[in-house]
C-alpha atoms as a PDB file:
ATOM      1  CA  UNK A   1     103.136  86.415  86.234  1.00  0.00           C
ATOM      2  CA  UNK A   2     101.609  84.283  88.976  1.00  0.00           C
ATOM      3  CA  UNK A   3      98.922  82.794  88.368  1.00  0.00           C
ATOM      4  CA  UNK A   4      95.657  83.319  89.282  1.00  0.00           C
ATOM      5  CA  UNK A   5      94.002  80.735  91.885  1.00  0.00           C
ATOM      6  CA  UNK A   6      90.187  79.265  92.374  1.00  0.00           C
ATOM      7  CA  UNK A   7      89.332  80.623  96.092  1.00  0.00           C
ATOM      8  CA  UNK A   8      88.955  78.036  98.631  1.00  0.00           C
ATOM      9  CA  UNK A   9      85.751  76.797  99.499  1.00  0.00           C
ATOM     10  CA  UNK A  10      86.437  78.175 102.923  1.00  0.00           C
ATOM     11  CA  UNK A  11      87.023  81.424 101.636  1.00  0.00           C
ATOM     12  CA  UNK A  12      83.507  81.982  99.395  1.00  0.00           C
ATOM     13  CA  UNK A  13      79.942  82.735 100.561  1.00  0.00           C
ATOM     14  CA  UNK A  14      77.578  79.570 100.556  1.00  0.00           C
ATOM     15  CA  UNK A  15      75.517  79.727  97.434  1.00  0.00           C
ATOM     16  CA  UNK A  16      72.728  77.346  96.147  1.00  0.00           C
ATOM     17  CA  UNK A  17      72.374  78.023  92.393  1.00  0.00           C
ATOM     18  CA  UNK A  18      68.407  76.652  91.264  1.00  0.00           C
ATOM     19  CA  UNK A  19      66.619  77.620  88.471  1.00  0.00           C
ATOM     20  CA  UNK A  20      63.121  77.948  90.932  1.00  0.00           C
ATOM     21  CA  UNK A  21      63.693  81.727  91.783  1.00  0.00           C
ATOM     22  CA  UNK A  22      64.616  80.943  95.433  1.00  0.00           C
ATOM     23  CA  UNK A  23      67.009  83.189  96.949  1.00  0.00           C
ATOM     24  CA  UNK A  24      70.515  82.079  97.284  1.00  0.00           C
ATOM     25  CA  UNK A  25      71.039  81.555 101.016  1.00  0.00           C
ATOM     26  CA  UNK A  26      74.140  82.666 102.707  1.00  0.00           C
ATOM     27  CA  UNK A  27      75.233  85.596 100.875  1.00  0.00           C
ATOM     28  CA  UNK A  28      77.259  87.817 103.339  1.00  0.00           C
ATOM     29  CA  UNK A  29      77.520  91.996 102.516  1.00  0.00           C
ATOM     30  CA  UNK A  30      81.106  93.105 101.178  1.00  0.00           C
ATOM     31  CA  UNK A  31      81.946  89.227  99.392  1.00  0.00           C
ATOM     32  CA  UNK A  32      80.402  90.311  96.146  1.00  0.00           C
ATOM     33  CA  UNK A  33      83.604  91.149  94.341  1.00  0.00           C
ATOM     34  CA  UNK A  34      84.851  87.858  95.498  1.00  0.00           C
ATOM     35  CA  UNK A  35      81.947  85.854  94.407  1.00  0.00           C
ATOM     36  CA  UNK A  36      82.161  87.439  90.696  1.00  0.00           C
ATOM     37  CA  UNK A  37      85.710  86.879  90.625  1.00  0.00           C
ATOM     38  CA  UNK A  38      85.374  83.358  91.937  1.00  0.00           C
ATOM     39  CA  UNK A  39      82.094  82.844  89.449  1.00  0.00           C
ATOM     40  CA  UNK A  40      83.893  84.286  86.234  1.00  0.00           C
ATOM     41  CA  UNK A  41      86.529  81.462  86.817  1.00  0.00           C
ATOM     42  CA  UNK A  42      84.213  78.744  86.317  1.00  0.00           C
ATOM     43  CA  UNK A  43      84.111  77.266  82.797  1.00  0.00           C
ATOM     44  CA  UNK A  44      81.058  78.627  80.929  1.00  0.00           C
ATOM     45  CA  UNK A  45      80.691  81.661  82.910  1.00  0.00           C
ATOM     46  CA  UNK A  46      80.984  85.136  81.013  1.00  0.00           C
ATOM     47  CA  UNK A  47      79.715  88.266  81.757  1.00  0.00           C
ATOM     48  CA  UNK A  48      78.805  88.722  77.549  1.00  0.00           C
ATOM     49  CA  UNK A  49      77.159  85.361  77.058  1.00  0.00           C
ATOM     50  CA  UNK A  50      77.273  82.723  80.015  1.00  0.00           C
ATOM     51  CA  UNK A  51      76.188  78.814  78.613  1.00  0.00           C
ATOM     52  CA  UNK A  52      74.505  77.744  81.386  1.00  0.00           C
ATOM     53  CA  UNK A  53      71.655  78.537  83.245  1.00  0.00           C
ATOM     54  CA  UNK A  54      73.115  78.120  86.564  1.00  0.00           C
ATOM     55  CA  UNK A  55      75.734  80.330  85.514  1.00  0.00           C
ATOM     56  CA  UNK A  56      73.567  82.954  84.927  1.00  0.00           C
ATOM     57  CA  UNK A  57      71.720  83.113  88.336  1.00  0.00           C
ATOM     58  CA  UNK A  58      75.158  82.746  89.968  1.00  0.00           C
ATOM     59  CA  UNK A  59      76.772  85.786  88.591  1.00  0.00           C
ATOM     60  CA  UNK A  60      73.113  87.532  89.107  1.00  0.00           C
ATOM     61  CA  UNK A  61      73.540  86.825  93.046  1.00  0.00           C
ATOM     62  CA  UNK A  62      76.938  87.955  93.013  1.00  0.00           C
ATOM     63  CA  UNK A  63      76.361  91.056  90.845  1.00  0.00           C
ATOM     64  CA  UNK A  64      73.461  91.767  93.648  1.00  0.00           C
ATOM     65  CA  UNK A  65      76.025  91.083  96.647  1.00  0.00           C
ATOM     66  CA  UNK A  66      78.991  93.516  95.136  1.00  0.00           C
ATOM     67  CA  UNK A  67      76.288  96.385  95.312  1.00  0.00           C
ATOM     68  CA  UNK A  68      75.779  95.871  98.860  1.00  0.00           C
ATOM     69  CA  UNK A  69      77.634  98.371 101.639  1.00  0.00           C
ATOM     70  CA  UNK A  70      80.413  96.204 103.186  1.00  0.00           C
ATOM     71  CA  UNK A  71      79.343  94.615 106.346  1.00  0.00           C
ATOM     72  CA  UNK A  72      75.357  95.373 105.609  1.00  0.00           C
ATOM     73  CA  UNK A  73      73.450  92.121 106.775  1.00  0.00           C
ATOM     74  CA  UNK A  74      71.859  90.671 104.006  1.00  0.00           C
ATOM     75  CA  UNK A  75      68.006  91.769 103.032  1.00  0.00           C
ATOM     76  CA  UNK A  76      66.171  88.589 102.767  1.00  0.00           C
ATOM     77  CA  UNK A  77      63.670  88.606 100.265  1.00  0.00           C
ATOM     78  CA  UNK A  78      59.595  87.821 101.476  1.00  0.00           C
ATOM     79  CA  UNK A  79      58.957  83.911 100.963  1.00  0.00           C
ATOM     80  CA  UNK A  80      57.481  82.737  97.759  1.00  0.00           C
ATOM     81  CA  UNK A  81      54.133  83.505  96.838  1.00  0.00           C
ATOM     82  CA  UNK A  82      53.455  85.837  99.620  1.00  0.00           C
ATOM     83  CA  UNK A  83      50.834  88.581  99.715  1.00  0.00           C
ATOM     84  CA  UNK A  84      50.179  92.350 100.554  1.00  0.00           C
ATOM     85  CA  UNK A  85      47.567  94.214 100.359  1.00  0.00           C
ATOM     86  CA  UNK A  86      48.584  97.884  99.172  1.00  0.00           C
ATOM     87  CA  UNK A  87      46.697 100.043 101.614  1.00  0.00           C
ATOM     88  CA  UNK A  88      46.156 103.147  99.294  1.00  0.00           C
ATOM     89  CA  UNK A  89      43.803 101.288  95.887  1.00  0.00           C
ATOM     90  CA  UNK A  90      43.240  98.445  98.260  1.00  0.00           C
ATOM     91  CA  UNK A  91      44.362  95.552  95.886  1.00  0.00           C
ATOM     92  CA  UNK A  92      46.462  92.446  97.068  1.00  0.00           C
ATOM     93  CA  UNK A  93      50.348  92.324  95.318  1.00  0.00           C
ATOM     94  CA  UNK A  94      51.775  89.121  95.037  1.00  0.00           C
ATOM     95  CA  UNK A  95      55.922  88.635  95.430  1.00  0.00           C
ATOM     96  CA  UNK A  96      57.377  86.807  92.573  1.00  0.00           C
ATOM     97  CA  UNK A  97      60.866  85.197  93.688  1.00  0.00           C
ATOM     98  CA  UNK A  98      63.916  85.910  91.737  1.00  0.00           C
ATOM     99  CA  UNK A  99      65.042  83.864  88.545  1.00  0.00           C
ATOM    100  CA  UNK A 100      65.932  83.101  84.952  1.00  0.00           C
ATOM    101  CA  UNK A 101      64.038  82.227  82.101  1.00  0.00           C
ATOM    102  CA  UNK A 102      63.919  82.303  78.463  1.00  0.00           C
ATOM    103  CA  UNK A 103      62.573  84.939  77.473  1.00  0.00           C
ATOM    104  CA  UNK A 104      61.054  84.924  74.097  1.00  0.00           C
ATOM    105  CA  UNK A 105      58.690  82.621  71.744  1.00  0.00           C
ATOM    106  CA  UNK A 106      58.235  79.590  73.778  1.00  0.00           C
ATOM    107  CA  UNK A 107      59.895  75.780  71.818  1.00  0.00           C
ATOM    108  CA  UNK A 108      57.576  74.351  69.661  1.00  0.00           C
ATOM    109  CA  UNK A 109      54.949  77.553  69.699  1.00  0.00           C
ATOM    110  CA  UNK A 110      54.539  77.913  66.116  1.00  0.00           C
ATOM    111  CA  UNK A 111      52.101  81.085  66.268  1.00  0.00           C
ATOM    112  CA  UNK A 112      55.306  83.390  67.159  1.00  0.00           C
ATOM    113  CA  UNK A 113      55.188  86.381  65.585  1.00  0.00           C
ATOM    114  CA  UNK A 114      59.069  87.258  64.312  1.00  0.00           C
ATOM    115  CA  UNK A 115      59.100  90.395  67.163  1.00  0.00           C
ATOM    116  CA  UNK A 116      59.121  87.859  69.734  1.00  0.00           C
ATOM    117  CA  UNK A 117      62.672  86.282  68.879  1.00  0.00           C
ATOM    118  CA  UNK A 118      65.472  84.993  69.284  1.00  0.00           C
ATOM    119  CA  UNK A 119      64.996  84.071  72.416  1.00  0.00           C
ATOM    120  CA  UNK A 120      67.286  84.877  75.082  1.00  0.00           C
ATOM    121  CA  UNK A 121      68.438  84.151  78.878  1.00  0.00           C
ATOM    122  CA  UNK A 122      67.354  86.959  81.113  1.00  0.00           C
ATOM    123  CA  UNK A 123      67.598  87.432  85.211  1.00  0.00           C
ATOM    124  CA  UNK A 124      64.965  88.964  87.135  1.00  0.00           C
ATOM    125  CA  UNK A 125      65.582  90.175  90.676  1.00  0.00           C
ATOM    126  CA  UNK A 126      62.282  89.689  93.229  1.00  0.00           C
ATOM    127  CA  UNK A 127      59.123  92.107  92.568  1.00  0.00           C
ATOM    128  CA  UNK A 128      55.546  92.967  93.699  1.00  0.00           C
ATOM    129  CA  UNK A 129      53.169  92.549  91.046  1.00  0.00           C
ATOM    130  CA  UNK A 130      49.400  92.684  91.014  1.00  0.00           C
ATOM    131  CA  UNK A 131      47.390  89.396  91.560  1.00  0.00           C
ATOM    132  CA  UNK A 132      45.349  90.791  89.574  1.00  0.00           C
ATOM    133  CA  UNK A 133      44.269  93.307  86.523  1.00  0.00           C
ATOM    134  CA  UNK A 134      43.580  96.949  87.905  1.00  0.00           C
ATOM    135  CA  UNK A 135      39.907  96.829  88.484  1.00  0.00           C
ATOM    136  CA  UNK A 136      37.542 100.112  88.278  1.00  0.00           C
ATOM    137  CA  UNK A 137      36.835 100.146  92.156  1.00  0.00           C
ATOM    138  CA  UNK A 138      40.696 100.388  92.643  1.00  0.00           C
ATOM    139  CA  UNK A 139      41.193 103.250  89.756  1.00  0.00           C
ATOM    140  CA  UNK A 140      38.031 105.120  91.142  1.00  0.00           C
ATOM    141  CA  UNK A 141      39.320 104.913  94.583  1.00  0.00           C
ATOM    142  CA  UNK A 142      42.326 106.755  94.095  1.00  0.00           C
ATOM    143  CA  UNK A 143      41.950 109.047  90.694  1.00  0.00           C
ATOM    144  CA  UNK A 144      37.998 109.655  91.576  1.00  0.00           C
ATOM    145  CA  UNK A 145      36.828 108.895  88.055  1.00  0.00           C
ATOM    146  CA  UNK A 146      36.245 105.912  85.755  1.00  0.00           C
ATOM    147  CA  UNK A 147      37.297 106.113  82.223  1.00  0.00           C
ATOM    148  CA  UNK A 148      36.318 102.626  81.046  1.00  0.00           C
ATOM    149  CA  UNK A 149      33.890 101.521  78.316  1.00  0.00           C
ATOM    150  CA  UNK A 150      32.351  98.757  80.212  1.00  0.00           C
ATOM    151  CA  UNK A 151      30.972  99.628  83.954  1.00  0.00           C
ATOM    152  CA  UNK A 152      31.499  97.237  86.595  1.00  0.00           C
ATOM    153  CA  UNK A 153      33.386  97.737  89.858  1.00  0.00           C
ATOM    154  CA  UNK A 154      35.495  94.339  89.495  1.00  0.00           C
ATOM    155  CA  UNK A 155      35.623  94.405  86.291  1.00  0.00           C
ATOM    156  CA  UNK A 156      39.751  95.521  84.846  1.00  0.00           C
ATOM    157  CA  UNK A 157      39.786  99.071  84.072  1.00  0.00           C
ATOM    158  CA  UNK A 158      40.392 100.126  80.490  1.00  0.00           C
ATOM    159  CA  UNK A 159      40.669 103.166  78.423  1.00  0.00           C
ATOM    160  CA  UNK A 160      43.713 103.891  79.961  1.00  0.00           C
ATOM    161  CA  UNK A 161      47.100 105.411  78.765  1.00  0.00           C
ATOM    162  CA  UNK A 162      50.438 104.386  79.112  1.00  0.00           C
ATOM    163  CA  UNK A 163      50.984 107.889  80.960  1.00  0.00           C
ATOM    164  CA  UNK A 164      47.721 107.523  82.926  1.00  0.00           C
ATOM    165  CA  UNK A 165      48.516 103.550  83.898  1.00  0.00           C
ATOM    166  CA  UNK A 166      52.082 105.005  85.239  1.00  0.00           C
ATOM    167  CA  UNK A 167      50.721 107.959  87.175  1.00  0.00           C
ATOM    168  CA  UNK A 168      47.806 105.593  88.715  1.00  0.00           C
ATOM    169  CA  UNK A 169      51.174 102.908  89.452  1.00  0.00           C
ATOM    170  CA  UNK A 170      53.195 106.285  91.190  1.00  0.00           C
ATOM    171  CA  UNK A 171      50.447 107.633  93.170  1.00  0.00           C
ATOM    172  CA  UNK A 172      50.315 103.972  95.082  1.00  0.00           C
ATOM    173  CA  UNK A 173      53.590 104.026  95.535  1.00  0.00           C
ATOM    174  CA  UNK A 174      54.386 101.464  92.449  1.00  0.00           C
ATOM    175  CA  UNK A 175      55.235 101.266  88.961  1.00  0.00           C
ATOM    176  CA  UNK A 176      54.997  99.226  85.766  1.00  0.00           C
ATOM    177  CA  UNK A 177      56.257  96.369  85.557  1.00  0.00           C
ATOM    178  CA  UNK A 178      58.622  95.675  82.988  1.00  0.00           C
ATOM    179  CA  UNK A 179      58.104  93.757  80.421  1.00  0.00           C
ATOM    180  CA  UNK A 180      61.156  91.280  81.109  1.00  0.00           C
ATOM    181  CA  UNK A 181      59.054  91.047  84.374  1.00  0.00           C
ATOM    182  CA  UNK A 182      55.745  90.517  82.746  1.00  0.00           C
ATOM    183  CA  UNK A 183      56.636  87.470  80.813  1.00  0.00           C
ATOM    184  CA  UNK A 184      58.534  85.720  83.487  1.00  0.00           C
ATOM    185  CA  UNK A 185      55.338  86.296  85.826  1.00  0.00           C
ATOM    186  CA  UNK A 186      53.376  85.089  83.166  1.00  0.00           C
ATOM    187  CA  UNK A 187      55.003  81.955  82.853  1.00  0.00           C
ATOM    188  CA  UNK A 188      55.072  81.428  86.623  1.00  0.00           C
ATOM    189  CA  UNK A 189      57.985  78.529  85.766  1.00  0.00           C
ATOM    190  CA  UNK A 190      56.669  77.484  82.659  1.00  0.00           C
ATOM    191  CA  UNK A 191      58.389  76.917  79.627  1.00  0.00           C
ATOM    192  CA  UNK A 192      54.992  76.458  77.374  1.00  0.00           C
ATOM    193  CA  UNK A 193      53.025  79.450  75.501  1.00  0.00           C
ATOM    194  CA  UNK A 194      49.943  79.467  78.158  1.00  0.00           C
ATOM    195  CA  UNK A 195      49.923  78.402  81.845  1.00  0.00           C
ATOM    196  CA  UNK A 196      46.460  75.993  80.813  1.00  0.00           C
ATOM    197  CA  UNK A 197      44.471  75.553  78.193  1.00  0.00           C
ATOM    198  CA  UNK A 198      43.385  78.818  76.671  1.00  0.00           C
ATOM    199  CA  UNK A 199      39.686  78.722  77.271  1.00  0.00           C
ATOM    200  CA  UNK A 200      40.145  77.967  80.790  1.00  0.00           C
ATOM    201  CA  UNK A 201      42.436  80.530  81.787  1.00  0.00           C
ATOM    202  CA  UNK A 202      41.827  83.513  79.276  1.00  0.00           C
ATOM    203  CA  UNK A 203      39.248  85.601  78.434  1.00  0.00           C
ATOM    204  CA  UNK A 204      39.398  85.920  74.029  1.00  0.00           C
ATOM    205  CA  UNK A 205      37.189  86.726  70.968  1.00  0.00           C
ATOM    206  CA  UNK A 206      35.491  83.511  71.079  1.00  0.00           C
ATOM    207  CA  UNK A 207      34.613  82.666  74.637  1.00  0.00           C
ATOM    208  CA  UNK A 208      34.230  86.989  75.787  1.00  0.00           C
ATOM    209  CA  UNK A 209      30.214  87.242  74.661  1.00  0.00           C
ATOM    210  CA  UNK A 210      27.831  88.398  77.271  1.00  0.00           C
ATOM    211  CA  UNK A 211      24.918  90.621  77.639  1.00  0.00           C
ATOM    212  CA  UNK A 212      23.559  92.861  75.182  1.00  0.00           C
ATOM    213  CA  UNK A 213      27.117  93.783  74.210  1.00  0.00           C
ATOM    214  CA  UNK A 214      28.464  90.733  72.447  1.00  0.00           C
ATOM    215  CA  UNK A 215      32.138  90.747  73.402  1.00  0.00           C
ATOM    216  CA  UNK A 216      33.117  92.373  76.895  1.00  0.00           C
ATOM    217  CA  UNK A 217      35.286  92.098  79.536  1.00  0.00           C
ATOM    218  CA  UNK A 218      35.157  89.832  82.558  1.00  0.00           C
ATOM    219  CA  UNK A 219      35.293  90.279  86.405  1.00  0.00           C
ATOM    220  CA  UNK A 220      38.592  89.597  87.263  1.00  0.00           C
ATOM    221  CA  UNK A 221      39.702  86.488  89.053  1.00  0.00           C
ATOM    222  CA  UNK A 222      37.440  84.652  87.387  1.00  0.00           C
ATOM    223  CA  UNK A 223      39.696  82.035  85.394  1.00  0.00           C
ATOM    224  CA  UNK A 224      41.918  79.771  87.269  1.00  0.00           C
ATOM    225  CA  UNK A 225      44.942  81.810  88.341  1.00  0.00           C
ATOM    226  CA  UNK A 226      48.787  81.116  87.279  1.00  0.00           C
ATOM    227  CA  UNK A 227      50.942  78.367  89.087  1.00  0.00           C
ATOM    228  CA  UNK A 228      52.105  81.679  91.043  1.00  0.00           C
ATOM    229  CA  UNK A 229      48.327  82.751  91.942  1.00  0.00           C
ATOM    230  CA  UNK A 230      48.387  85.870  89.647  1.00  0.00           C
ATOM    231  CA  UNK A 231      44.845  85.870  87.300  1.00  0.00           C
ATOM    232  CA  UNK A 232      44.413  87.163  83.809  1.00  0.00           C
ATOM    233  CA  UNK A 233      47.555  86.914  83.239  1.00  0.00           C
ATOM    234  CA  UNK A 234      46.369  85.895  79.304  1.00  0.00           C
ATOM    235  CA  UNK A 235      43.199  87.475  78.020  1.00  0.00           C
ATOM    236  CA  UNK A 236      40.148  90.195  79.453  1.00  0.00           C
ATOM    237  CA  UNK A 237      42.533  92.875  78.785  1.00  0.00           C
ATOM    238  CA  UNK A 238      46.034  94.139  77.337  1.00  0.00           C
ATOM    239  CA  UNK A 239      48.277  95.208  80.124  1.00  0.00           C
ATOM    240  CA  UNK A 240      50.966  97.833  79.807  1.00  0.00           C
ATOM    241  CA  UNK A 241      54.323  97.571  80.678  1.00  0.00           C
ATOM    242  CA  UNK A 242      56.978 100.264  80.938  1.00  0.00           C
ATOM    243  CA  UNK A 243      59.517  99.433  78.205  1.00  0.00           C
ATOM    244  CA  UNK A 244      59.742 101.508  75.160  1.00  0.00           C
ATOM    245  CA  UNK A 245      59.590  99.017  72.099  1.00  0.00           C
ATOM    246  CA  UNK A 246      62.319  97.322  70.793  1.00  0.00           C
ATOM    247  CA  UNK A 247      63.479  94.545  68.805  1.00  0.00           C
ATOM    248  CA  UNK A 248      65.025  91.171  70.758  1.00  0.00           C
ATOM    249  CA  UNK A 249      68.767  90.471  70.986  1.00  0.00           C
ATOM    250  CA  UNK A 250      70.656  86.736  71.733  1.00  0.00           C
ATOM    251  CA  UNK A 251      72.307  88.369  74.400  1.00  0.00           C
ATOM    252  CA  UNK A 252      72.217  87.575  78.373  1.00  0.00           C
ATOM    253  CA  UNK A 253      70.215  89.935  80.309  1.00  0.00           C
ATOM    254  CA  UNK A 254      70.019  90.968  84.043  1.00  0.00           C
ATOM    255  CA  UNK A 255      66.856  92.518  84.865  1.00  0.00           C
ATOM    256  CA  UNK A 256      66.493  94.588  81.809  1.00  0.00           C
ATOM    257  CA  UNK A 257      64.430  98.032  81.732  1.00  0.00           C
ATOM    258  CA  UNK A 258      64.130  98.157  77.480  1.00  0.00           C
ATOM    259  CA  UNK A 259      65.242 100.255  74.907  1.00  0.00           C
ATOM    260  CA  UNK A 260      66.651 104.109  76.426  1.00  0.00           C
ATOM    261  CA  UNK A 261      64.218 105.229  74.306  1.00  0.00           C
ATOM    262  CA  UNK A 262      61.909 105.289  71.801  1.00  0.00           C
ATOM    263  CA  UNK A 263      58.641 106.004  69.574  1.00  0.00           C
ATOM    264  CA  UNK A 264      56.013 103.148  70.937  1.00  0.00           C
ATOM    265  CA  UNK A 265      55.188 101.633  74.336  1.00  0.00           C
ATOM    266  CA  UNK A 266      54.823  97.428  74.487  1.00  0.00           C
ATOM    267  CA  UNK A 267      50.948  95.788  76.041  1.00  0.00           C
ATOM    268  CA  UNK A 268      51.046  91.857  77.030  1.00  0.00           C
ATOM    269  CA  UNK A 269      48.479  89.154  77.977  1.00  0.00           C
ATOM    270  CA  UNK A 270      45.427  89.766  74.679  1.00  0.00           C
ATOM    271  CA  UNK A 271      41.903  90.809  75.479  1.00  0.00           C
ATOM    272  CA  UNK A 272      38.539  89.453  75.084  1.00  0.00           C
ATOM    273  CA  UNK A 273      38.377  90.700  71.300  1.00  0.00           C
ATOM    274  CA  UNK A 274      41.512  89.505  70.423  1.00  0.00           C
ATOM    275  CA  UNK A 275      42.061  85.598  68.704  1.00  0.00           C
ATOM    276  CA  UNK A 276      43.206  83.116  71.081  1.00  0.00           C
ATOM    277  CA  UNK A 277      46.828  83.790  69.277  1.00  0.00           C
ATOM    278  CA  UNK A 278      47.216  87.126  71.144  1.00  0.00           C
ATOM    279  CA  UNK A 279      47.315  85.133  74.792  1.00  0.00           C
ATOM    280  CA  UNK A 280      50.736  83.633  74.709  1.00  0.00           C
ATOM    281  CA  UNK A 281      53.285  84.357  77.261  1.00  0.00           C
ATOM    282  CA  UNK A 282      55.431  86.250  74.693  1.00  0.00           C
ATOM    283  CA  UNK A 283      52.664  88.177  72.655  1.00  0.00           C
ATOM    284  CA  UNK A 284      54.178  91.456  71.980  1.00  0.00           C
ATOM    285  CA  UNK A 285      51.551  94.028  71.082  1.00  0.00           C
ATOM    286  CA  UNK A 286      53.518  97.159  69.938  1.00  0.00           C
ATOM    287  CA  UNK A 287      53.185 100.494  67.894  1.00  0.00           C
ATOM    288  CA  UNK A 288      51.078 102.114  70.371  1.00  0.00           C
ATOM    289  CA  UNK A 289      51.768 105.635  71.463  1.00  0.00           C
ATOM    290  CA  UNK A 290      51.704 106.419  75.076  1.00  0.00           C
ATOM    291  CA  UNK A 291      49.067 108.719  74.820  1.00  0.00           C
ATOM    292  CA  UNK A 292      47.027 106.270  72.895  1.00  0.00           C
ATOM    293  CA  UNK A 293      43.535 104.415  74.900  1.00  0.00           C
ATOM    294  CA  UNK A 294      40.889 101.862  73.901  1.00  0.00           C
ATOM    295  CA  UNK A 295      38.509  99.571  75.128  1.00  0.00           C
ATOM    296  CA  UNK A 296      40.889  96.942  75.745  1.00  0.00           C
ATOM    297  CA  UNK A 297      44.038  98.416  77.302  1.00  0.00           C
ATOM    298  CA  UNK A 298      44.323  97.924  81.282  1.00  0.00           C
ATOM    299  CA  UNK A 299      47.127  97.089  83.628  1.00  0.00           C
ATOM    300  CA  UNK A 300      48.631  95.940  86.691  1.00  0.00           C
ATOM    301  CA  UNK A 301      51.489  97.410  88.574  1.00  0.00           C
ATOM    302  CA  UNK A 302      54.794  96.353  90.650  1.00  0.00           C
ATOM    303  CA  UNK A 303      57.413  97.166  92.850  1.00  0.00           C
ATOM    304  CA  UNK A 304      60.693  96.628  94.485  1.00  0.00           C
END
């Protein structure tokens, strides 16, 4: 049997491999299958479990360039960090580059809860998401009513469903994000629990009080945003994502959509009458049915 042979350098796209969620310049339509084959070669790289982190985005890129019609020219993505403004709820969406992270309790976070490990190695291909939570204005503007306890035009809208945060996402021509999605554009490149300290960039139980309401929400935007200019990310309100819940696995992910199905939906971020625990990157709060609204569930969307 002959055996098989590396491709020449001559003979492979050009690929730069970083961890920063830049694109991979150079990629050329139709060389996908040769880029897996050529990736799968190198030592460490498996489709079940690759070791290393620049393994990972590499067989991303080339999983990406295989679904591409031979001889397409290659979609590049917007630059990092640039902004939109979605003309139908009037809100500015933010792109957040592609990447890999760990996704899961943070190293040294000891206020995990058990739902948030092991941690594992996902890939995340480049989205819109929100800069920041759905305010009331936005909602009002396009489903002509205001559900939320607390009034305020700018402040995030709450007392919404699961199925009413993904029909307000549709009708502007997004979605939810994932949760996958969530966390790595809550870290924003971070590999700690919070993006700052927690009563500088998240609205909790013991900074929220205000008025003649004790705790409330907070106009949004007003914290110091993420080191990818999203705010709230952490705190004023939960935000939904799409995922049905389910429990972690070790194993490598590439832009993963959750369970099939399931019984409960997943929020992220905490709220303003929630301890300071709750605003961690990789706070799960789960066993809520999609029908189910209170006083501190919002959202933001995405899209592709």
């Amino acid at each position: 049997m002959k055996t098989p042979t590396t491709p020449t350098k001559s003979s492979l796209p050009t690929i730069s491999v970083v961890a920063t969620g830049k694109p991979a310049p150079g990629l050329v339509a139709g060389g996908g299958v040769v880029c897996l084959t050529w990736a799968l070669l190198q030592p460490g790289c498996s489709m079940l479990k690759p070791a290393l982190t620049s393994c990972s985005i590499l067989l991303f890129w080339c999983i990406l360039l295989a679904g591409q019609p031979r001889g397409a020219p290659p979609q590049p993505p917007p630059p990092a960090g640039t902004a939109k403004v979605n003309g139908k709820d009037g809100l500015k969406y933010v792109w957040i580059t592609a990447g890999v992270f760990q996704m899961g309790c943070s190293e040294g976070d000891a206020e995990c809860f058990d739902n948030e490990k092991p941690v594992h190695e996902v890939v995340i291909k480049g989205f819109w998401l929100g800069q920041t939570e759905l305010t009331q204005a936005a909602y009002q503007r396009v489903v002509e009513t205001s559900p939320s306890y607390f009034k305020g035009a700018q402040l995030p809208v709450e007392r919404v469903s699961w199925i009413d945060a993904q029909s307000y996402c549709r009708a502007v021509g997004m979605r939810l994000p994932t949760e996958a999605e969530w966390e790595y554009a809550a870290r924003a490149g971070g590999e700690v629990a919070r993006y700052g300290i927690v009563d500088r960039v998240a609205w909790y139980a013991d900074n929220s009080f205000g008025g003649s309401n004790g705790r409330e929400t907070h106009v949004v935007g007003l914290k110091p945003p993420n080191a990818w200019g999203l705010y709230d990310m952490l705190g004023n309100v939960w935000e939904w994502v799409a995922d049905w819940y389910g429990p972690y696995h070790e194993d490598f992910e590439v832009d993963p959509a959750g369970p099939a199905t399931g019984n409960v939906r997943v929020l992220r971020g905490g709220s303003w009458n929630y301890a300071s625990r709750s605003a961690r990157a990789s706070q799960r709060l789960s066993g809520v049915q999609d029908d189910h609204t209170a006083a501190n569930f919002g959202l933001r969307c995405a899209g592709d």
